[in-house]
C-alpha atoms as a PDB file:
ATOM      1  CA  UNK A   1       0.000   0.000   0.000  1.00  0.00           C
ATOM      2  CA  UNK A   2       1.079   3.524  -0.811  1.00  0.00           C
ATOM      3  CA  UNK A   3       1.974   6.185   1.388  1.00  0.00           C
ATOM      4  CA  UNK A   4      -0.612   8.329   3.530  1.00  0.00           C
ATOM      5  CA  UNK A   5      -1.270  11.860   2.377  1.00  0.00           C
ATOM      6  CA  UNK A   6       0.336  14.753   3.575  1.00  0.00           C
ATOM      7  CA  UNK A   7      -1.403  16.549   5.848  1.00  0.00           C
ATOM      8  CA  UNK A   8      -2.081  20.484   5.171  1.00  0.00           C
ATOM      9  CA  UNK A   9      -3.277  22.772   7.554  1.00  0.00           C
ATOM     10  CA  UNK A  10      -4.520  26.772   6.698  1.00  0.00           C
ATOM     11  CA  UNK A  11      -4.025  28.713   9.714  1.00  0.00           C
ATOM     12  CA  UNK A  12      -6.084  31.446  10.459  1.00  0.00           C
ATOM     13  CA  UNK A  13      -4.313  34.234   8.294  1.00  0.00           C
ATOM     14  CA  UNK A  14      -4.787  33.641   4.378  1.00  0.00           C
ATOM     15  CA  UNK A  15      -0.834  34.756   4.467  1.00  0.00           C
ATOM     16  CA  UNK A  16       0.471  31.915   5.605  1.00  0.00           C
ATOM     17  CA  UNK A  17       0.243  28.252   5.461  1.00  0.00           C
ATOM     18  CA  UNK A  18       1.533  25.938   8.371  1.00  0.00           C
ATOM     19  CA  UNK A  19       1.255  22.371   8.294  1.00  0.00           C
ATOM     20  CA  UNK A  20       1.125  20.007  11.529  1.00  0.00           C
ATOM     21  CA  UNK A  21       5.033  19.348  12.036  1.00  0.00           C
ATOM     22  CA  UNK A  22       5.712  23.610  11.462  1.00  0.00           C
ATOM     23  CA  UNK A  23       6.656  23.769   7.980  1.00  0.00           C
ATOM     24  CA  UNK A  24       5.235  27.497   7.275  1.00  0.00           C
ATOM     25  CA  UNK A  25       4.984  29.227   4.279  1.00  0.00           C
ATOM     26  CA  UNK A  26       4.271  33.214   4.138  1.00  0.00           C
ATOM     27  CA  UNK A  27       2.777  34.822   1.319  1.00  0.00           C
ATOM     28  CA  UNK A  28       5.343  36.500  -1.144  1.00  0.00           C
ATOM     29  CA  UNK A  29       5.291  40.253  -1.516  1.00  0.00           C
ATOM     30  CA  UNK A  30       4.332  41.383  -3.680  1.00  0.00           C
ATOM     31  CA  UNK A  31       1.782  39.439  -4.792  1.00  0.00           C
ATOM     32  CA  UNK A  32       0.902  40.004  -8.098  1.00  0.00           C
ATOM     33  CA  UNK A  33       4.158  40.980  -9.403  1.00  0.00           C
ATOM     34  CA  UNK A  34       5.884  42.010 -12.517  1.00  0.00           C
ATOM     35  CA  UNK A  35       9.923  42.753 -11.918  1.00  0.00           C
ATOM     36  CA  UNK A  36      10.329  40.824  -8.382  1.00  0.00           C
ATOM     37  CA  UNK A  37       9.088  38.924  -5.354  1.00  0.00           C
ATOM     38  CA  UNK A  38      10.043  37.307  -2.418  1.00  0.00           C
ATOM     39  CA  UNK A  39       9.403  34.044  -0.558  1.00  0.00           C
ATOM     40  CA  UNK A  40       9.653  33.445   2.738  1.00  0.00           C
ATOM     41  CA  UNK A  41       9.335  30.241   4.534  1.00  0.00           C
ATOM     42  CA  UNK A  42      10.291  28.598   8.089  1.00  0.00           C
ATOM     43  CA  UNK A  43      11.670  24.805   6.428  1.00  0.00           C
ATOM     44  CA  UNK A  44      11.478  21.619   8.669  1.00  0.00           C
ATOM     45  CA  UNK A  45      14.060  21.866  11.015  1.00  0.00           C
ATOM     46  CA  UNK A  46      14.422  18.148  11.329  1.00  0.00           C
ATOM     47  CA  UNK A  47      14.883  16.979   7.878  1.00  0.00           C
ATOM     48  CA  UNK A  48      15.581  18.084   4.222  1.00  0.00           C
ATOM     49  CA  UNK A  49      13.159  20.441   2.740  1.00  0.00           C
ATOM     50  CA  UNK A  50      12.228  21.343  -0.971  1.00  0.00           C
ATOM     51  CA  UNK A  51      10.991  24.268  -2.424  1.00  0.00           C
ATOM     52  CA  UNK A  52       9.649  24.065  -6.000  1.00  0.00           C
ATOM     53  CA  UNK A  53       8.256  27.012  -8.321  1.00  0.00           C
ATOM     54  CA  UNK A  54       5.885  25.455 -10.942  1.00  0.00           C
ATOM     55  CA  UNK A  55       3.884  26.350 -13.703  1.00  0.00           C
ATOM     56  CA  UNK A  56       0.271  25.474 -14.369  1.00  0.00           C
ATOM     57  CA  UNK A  57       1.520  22.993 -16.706  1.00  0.00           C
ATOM     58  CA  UNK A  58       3.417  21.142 -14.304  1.00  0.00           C
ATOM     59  CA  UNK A  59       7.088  22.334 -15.339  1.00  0.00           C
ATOM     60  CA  UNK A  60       9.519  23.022 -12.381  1.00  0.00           C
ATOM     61  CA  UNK A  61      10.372  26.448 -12.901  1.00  0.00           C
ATOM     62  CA  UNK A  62      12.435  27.140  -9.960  1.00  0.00           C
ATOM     63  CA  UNK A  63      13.987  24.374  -7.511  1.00  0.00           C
ATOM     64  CA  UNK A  64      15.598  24.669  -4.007  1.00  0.00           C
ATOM     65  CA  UNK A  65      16.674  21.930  -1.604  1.00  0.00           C
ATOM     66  CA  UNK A  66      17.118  23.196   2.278  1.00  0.00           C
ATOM     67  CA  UNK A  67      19.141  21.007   4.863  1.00  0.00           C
ATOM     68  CA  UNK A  68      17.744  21.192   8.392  1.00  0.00           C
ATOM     69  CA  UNK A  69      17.448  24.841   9.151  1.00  0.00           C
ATOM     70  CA  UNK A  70      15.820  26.600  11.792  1.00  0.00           C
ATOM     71  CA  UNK A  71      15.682  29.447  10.452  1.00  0.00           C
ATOM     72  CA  UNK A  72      12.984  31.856   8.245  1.00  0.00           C
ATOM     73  CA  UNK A  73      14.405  31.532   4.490  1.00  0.00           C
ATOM     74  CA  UNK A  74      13.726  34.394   2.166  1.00  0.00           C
ATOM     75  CA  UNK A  75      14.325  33.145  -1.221  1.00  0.00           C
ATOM     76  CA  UNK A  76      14.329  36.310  -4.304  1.00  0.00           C
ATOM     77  CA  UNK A  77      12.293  35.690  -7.018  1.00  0.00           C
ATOM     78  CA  UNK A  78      13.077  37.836  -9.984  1.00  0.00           C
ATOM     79  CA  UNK A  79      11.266  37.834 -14.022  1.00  0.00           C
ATOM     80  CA  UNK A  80      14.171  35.604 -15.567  1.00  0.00           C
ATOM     81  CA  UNK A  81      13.292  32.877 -13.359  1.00  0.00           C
ATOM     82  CA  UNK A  82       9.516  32.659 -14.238  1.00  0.00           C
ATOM     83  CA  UNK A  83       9.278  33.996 -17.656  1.00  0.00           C
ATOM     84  CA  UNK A  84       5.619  33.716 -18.457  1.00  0.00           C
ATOM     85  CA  UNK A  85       3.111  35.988 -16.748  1.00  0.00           C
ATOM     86  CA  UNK A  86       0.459  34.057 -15.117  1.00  0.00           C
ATOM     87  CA  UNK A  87       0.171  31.682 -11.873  1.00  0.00           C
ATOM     88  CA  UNK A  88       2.578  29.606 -10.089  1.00  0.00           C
ATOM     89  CA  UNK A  89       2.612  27.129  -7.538  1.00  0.00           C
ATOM     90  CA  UNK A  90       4.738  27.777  -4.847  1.00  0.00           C
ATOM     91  CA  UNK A  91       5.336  23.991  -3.287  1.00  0.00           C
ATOM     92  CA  UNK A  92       7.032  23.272   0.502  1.00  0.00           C
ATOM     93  CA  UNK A  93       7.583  20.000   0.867  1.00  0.00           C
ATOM     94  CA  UNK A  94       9.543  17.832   3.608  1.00  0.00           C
ATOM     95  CA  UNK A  95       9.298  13.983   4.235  1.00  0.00           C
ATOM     96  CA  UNK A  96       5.745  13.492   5.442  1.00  0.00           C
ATOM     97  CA  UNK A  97       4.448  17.360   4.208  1.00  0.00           C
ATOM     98  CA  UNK A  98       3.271  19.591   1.603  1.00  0.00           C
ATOM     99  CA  UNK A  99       2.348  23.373   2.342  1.00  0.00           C
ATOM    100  CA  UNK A 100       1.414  25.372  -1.384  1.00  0.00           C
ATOM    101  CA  UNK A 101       0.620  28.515  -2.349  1.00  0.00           C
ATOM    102  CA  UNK A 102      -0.315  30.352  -5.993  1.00  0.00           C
ATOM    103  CA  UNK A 103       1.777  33.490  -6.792  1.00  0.00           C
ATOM    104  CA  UNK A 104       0.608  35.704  -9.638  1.00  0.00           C
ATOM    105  CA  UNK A 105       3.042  37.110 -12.252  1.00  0.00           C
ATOM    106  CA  UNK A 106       1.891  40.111 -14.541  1.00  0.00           C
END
């Protein structure tokens, strides 16, 4: 039998996305954008985490791979790295979890 799902949980703010074992995930600013934005994101501090940009047509746009930090990440997202205006998928994922988010390029 397969894994289990990841569990996702919404906290209360629409800005941010926590999931059960802390992996957060703040909106980026500014969101839309047309030049630059940035990321920010608290990674499992127990185990590798990935961050993925993708595109609504499932291509990995952007790909980062964090080693047990503890510490709030603030990753720079400028137009060369997403060169299509339209939405994204921000992805967070760790071992066991998945936190997302849509970001909107102009």
């Amino acid at each position: 039998m397969g894994k289990p799902m990841p569990k996702i949980n919404l906290s209360a703010s629409p800005t941010v996305t926590k999931t059960e074992n802390n992996i957060v995930l703040y909106q980026n600013y500014p969101n839309p954008f047309r030049d630059k934005t940035w990321i920010q994101f608290l990674p499992s501090n127990t185990e590798e985490t990935l961050l993925e940009i993708i595109d609504l047509s499932g291509k990995v746009m952007y790909k980062k791979l964090i080693h047990n930090s503890t510490s709030i990440q603030s990753i720079e997202i400028d137009e060369s790295m997403l060169p299509h205006s339209g939405v994204y998928l921000v992805k967070l994922s760790s071992q066991n979890e998945i936190a997302s988010m849509k970001i909107i390029k102009l």
